[in-house]
N, C-alpha and C. Protein backbone atom coordinates (compact mmCIF):
# COMPACT_ATOMS: atom_id res chain seq x y z
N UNK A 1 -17.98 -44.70 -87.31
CA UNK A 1 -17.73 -43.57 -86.43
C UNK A 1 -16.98 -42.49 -87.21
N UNK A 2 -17.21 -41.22 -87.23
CA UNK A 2 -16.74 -40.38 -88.33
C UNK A 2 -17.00 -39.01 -87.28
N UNK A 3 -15.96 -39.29 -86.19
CA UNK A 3 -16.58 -38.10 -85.43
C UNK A 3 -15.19 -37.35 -86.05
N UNK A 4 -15.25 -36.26 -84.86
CA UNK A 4 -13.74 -34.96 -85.43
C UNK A 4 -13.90 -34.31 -84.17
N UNK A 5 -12.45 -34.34 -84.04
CA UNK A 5 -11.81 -33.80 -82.41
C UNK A 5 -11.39 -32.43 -83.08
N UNK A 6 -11.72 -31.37 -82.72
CA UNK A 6 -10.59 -29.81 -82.88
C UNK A 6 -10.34 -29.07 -81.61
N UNK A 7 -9.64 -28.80 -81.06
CA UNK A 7 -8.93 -28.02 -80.30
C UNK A 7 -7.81 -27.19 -80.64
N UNK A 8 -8.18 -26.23 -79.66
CA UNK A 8 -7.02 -24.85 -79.88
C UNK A 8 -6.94 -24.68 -78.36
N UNK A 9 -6.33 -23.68 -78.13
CA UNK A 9 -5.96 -23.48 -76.59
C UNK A 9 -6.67 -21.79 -76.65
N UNK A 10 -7.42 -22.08 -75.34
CA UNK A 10 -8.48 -21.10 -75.16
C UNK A 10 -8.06 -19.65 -74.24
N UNK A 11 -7.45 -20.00 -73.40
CA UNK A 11 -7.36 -18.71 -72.87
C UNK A 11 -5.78 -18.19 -73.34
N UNK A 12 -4.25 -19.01 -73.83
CA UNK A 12 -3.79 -18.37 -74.40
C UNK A 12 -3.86 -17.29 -75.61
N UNK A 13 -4.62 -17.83 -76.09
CA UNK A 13 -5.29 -17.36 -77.86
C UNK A 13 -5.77 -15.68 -77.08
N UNK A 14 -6.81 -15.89 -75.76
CA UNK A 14 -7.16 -14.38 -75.51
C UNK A 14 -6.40 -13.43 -75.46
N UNK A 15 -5.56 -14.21 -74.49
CA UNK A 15 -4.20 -13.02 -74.00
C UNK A 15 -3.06 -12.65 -75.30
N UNK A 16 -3.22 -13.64 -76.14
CA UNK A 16 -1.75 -13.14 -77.20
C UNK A 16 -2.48 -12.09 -77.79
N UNK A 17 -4.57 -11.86 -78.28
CA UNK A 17 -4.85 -11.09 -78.75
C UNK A 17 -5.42 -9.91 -78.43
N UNK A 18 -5.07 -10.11 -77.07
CA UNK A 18 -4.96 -8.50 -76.28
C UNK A 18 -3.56 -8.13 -76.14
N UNK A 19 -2.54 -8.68 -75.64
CA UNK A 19 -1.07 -8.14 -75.93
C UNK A 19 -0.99 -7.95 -76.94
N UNK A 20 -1.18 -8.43 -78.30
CA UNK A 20 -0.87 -7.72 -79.88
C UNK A 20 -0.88 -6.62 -80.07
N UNK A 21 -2.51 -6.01 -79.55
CA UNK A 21 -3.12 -4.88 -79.71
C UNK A 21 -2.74 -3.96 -78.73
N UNK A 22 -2.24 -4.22 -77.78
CA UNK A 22 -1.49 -3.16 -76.84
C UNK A 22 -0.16 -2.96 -77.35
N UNK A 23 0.58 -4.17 -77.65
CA UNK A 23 1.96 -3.64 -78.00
C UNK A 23 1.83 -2.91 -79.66
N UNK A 24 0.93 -2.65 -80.12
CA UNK A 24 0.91 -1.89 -81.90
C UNK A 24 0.56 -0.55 -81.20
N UNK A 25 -0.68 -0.74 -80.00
CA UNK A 25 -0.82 0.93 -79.65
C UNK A 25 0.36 1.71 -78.84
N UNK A 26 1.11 0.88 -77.89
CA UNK A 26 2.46 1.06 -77.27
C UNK A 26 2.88 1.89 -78.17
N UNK A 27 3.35 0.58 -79.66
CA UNK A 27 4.67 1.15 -80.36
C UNK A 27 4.06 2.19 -81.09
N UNK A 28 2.56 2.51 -81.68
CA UNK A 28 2.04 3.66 -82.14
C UNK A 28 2.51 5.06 -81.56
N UNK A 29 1.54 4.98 -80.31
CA UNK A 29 2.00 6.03 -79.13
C UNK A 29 3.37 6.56 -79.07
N UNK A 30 4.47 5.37 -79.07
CA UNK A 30 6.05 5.96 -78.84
C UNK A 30 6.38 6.72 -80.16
N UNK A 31 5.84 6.19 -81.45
CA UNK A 31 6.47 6.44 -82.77
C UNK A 31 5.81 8.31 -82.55
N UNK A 32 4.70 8.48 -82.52
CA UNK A 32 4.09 9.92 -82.39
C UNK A 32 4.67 10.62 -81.73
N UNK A 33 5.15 10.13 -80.52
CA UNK A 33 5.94 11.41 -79.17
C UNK A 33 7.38 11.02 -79.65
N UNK A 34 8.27 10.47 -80.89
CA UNK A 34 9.33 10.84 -81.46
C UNK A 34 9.39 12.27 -82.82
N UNK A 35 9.85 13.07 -82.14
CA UNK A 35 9.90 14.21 -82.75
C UNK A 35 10.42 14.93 -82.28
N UNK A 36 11.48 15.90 -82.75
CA UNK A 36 12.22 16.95 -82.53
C UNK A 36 13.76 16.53 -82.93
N UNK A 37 14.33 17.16 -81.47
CA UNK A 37 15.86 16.61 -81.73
C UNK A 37 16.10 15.34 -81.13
N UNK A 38 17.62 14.89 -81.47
CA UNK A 38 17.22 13.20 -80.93
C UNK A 38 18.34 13.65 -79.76
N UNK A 39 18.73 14.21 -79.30
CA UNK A 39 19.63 14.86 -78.21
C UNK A 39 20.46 15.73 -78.58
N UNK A 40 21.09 15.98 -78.18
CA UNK A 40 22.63 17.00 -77.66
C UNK A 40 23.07 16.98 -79.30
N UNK A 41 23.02 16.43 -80.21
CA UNK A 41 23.24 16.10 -81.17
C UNK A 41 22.87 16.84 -82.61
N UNK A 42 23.32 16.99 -83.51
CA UNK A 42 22.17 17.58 -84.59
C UNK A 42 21.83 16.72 -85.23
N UNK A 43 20.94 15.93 -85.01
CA UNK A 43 19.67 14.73 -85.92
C UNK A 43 18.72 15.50 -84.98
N UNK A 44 17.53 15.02 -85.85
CA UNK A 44 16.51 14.95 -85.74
C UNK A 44 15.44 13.78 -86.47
N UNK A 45 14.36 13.68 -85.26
CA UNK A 45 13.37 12.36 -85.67
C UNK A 45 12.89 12.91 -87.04
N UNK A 46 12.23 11.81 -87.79
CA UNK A 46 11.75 12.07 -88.99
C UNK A 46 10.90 10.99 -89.29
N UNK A 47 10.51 11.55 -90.18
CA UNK A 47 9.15 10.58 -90.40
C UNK A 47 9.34 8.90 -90.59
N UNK A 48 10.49 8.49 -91.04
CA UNK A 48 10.83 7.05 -91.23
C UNK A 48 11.27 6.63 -89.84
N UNK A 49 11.56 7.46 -88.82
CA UNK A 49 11.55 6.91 -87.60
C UNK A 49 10.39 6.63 -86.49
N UNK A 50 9.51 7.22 -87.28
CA UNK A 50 8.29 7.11 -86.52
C UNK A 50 7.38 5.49 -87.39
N UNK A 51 7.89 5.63 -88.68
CA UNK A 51 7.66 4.81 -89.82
C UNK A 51 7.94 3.21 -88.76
N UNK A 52 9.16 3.37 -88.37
CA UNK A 52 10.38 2.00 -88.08
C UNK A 52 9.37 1.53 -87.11
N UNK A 53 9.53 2.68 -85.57
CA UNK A 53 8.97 2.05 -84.93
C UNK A 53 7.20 1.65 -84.75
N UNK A 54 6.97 2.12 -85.46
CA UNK A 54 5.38 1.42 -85.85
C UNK A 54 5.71 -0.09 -86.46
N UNK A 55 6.41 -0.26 -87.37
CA UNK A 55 6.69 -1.42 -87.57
C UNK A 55 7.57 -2.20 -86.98
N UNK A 56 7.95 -1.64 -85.80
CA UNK A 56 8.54 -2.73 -84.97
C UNK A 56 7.54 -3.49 -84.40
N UNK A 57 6.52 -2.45 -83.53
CA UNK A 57 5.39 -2.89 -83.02
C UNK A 57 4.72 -4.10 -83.64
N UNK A 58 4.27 -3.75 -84.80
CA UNK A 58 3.67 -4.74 -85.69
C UNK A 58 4.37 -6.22 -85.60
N UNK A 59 5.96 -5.99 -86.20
CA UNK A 59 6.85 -7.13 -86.07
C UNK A 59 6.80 -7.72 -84.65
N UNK A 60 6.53 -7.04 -83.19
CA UNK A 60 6.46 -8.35 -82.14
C UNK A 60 5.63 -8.30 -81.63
N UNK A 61 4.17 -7.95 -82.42
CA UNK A 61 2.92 -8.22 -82.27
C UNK A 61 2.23 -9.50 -82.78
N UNK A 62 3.17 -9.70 -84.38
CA UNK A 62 2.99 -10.78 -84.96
C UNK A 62 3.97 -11.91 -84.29
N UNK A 63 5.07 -11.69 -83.56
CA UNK A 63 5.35 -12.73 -82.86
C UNK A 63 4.89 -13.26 -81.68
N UNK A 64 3.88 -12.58 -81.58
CA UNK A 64 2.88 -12.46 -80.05
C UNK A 64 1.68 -13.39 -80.77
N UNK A 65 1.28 -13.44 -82.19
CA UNK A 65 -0.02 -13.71 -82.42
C UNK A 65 0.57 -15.01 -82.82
N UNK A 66 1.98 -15.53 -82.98
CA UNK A 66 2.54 -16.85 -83.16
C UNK A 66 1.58 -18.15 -82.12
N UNK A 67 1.54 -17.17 -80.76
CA UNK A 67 0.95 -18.67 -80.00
C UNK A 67 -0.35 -18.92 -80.20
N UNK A 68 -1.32 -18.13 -81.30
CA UNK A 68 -2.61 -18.28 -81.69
C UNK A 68 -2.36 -19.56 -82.56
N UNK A 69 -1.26 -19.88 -83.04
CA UNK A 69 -0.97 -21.46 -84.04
C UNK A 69 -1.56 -22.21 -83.48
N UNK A 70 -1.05 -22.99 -82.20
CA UNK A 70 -1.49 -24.31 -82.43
C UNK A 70 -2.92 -24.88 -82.15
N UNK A 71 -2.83 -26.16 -82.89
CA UNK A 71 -4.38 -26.73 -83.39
C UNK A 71 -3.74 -27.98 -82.93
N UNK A 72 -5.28 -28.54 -82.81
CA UNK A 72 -5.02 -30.07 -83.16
C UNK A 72 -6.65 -30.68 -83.75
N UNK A 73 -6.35 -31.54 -84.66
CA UNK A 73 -7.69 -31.96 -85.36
C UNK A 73 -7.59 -33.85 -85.25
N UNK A 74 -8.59 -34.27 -85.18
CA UNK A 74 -8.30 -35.90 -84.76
C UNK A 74 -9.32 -36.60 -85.81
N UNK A 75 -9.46 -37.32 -86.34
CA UNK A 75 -10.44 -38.18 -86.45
C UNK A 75 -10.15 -39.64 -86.73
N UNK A 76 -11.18 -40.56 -86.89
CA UNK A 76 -10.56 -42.10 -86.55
C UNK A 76 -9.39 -42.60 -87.66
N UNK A 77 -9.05 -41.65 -88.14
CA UNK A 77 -7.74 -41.73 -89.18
C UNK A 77 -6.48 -41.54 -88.25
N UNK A 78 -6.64 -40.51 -87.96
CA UNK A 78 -5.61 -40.03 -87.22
C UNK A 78 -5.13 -38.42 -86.09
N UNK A 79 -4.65 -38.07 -86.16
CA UNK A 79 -4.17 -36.80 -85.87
C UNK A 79 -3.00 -35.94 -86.24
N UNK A 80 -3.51 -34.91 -86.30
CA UNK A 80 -2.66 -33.70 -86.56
C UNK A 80 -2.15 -32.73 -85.87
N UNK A 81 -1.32 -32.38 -85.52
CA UNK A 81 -0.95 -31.14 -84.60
C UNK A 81 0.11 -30.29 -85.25
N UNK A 82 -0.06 -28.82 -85.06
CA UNK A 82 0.12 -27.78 -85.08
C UNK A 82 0.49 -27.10 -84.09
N UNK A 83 2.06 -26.91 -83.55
CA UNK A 83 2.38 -26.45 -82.63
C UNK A 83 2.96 -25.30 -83.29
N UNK A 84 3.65 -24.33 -82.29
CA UNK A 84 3.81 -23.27 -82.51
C UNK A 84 5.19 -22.91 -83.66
N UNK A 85 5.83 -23.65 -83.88
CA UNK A 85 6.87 -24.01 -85.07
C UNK A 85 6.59 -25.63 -84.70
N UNK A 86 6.31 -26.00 -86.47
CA UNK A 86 6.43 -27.62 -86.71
C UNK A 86 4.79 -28.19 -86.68
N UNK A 87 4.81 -29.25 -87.73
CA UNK A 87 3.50 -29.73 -87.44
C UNK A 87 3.85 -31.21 -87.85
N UNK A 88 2.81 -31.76 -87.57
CA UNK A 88 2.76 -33.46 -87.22
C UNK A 88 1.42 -34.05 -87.64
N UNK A 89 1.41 -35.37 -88.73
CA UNK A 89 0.44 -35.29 -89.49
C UNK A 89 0.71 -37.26 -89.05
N UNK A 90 -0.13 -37.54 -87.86
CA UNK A 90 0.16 -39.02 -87.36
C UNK A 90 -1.18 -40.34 -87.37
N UNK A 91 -0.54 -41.18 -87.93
CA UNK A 91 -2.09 -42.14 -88.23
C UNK A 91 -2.16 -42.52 -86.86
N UNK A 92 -3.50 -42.87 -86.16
CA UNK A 92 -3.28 -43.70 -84.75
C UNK A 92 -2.15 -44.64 -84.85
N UNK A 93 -1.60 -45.53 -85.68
CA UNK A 93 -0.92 -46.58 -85.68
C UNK A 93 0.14 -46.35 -84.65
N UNK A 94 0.59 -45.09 -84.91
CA UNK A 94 1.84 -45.14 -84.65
C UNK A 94 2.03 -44.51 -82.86
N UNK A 95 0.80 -43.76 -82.53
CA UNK A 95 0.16 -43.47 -81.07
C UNK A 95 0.26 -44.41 -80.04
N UNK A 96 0.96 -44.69 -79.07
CA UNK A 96 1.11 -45.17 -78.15
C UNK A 96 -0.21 -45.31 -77.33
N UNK A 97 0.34 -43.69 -76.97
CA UNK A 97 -0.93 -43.29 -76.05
C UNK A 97 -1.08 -41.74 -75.63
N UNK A 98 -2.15 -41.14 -75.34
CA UNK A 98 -2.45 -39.94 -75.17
C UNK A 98 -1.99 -39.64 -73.63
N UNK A 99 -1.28 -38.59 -73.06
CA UNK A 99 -1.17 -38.26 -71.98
C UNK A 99 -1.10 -36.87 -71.60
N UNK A 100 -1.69 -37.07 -69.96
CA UNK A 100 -1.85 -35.15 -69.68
C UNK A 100 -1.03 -35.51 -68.34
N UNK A 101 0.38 -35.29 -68.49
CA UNK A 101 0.61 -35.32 -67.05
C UNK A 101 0.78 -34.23 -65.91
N UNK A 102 0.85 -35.13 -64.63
CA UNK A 102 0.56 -33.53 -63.53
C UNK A 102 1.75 -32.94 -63.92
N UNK A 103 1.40 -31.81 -63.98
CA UNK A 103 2.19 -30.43 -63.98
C UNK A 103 2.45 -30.37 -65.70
N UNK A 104 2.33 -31.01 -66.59
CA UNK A 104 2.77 -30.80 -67.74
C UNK A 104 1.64 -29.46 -68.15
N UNK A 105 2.76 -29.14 -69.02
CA UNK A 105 1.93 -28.01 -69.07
C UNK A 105 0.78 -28.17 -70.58
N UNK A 106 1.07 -29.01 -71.27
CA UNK A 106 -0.31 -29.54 -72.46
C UNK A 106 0.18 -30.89 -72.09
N UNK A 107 -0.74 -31.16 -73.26
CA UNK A 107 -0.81 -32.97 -73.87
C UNK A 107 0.37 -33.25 -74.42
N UNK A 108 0.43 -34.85 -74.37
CA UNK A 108 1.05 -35.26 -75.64
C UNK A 108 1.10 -36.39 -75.71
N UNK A 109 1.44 -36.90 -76.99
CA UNK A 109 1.71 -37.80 -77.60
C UNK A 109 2.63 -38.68 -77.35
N UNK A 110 2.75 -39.90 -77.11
CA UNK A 110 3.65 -40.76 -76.98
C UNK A 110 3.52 -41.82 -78.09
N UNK A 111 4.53 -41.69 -78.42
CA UNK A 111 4.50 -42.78 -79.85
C UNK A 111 5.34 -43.89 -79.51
N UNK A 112 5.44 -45.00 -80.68
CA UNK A 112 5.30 -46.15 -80.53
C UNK A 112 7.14 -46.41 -80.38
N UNK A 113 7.59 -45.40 -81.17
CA UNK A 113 9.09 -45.47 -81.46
C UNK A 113 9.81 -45.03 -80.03
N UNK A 114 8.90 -44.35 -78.94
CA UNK A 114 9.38 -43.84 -77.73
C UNK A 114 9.74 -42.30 -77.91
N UNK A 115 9.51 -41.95 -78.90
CA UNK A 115 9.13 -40.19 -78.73
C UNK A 115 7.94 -39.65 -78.23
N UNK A 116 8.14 -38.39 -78.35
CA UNK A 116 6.97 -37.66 -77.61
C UNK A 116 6.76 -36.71 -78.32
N UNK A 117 5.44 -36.17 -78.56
CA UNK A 117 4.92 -35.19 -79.74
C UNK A 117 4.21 -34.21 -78.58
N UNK A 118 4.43 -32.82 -78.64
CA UNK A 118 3.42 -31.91 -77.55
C UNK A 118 2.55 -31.36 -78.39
N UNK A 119 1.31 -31.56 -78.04
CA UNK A 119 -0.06 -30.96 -78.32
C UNK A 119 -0.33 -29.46 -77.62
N UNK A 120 0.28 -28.94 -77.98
CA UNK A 120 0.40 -27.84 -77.60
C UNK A 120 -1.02 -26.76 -77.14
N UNK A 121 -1.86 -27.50 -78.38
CA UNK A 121 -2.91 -27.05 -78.71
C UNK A 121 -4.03 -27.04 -77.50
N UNK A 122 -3.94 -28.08 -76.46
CA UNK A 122 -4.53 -28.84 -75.21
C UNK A 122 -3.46 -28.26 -73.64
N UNK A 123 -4.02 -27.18 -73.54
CA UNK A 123 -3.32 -26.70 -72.13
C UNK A 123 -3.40 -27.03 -71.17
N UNK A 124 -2.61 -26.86 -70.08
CA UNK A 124 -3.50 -27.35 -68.71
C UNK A 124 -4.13 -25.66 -68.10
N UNK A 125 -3.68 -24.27 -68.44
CA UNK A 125 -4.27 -23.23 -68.46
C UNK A 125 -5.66 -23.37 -68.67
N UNK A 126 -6.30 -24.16 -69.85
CA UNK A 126 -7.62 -24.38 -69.74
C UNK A 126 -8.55 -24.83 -69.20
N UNK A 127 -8.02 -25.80 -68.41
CA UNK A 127 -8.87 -26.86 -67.13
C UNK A 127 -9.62 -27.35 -67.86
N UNK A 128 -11.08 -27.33 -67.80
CA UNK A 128 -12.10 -27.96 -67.58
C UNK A 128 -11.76 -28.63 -69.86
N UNK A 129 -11.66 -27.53 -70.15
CA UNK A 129 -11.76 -27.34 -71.71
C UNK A 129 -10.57 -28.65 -72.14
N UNK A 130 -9.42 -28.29 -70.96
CA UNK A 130 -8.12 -29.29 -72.11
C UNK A 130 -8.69 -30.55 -71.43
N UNK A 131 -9.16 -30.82 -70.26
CA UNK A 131 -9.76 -32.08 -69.62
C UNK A 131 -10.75 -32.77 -71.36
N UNK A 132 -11.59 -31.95 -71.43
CA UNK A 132 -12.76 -32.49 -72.58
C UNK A 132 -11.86 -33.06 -73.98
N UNK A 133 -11.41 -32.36 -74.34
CA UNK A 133 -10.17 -32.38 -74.92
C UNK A 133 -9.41 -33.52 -75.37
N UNK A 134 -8.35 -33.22 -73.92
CA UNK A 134 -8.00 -34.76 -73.61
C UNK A 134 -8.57 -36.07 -73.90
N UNK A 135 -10.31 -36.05 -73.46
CA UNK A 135 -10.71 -37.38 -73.32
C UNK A 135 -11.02 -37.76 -74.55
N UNK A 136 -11.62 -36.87 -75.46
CA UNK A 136 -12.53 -37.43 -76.53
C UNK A 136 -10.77 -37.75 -77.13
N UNK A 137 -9.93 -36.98 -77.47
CA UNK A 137 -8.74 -37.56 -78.19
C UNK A 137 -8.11 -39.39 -77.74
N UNK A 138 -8.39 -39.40 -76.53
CA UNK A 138 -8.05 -40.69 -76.05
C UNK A 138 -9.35 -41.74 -76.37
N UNK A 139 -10.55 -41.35 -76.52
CA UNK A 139 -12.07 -41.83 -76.87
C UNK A 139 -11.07 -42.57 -78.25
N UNK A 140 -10.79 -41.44 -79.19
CA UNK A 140 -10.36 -41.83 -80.74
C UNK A 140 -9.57 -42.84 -80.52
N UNK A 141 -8.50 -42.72 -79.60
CA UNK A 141 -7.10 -43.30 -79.84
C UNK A 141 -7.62 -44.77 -79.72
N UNK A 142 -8.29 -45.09 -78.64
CA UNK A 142 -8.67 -46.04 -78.47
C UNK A 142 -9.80 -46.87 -79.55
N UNK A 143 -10.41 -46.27 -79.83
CA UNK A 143 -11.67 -46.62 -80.76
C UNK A 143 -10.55 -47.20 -81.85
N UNK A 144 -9.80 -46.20 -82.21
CA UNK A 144 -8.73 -46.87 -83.24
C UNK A 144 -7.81 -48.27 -83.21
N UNK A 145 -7.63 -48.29 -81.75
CA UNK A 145 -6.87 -49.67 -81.48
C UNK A 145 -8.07 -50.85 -81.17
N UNK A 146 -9.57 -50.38 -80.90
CA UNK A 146 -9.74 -51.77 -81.45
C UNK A 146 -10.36 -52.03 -82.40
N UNK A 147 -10.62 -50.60 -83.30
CA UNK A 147 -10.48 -51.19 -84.91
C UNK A 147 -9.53 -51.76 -85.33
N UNK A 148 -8.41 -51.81 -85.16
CA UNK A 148 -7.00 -52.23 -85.59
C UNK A 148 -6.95 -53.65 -85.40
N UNK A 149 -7.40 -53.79 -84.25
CA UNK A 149 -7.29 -55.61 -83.62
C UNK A 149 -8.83 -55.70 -84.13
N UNK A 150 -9.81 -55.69 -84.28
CA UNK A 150 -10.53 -56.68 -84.75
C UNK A 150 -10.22 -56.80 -86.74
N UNK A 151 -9.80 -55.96 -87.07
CA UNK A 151 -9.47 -55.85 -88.85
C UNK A 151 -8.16 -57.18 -88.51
């Protein structure tokens, strides 16, 4: 068996890459209508202030495109996940068991030591998608435990 599980999370990924692109045209837009005097004051805007805030935009656009990270990739080796800071590189061995619980908001991992790993990657935002998801990853987990017991 040499299948391969990949998941990403589907409708977050849309929305972080339409907010990106609104907040660069936002901070575009604001940086252009800075010009003149900056009040009551004698400064005036200048070109490195229009400079800044364009690159602010950018800077929490790219922290917007952060939740496009996580992954998860499976195969009868093991799994990997890629959450949004931190990643996790786990043989089945050590997999308890796969779980989606009500209201949780993704998957995760329950390991053998009694931690818990979030699959971040597997939403419940996705429905039907983190359902498919879910199963084939638990398909593996299992396929793996009774390769394990008959070896």
């Amino acid at each position: 068996m040499s299948s391969t599980v990949t998941a990403r999370p589907q409708r977050a990924r849309i929305i972080a890459y339409v907010l990106a692109a609104v907040v660069v045209v936002v901070f575009t837009l604001i940086a252009f209508g800075l010009h003149g005097k900056t009040g009551d004051g004698p400064g005036y805007f200048q070109r490195g202030d229009q400079a800044a805030m364009i690159g602010l935009g950018l800077c929490a656009a790219a922290g917007i495109l952060l939740m496009t990270r996580p992954r998860v990739v499976a195969d009868e080796r093991g799994v990997r996940v890629r959450n949004i800071i931190g990643s996790y590189d786990l043989p089945w061995e050590v997999v308890r068991a796969v779980t989606f619980g009500r209201g949780a908001p993704w998957l995760t991992l329950d390991l053998e030591d009694d931690e818990r790993v979030a699959v971040m990657a597997v939403q419940m935002a996705d429905k039907d998608y983190a359902v498919q998801a879910a199963r084939s990853l638990r398909a593996l987990h299992s396929a793996s435990r009774v390769t394990s017991v008959v070896e």
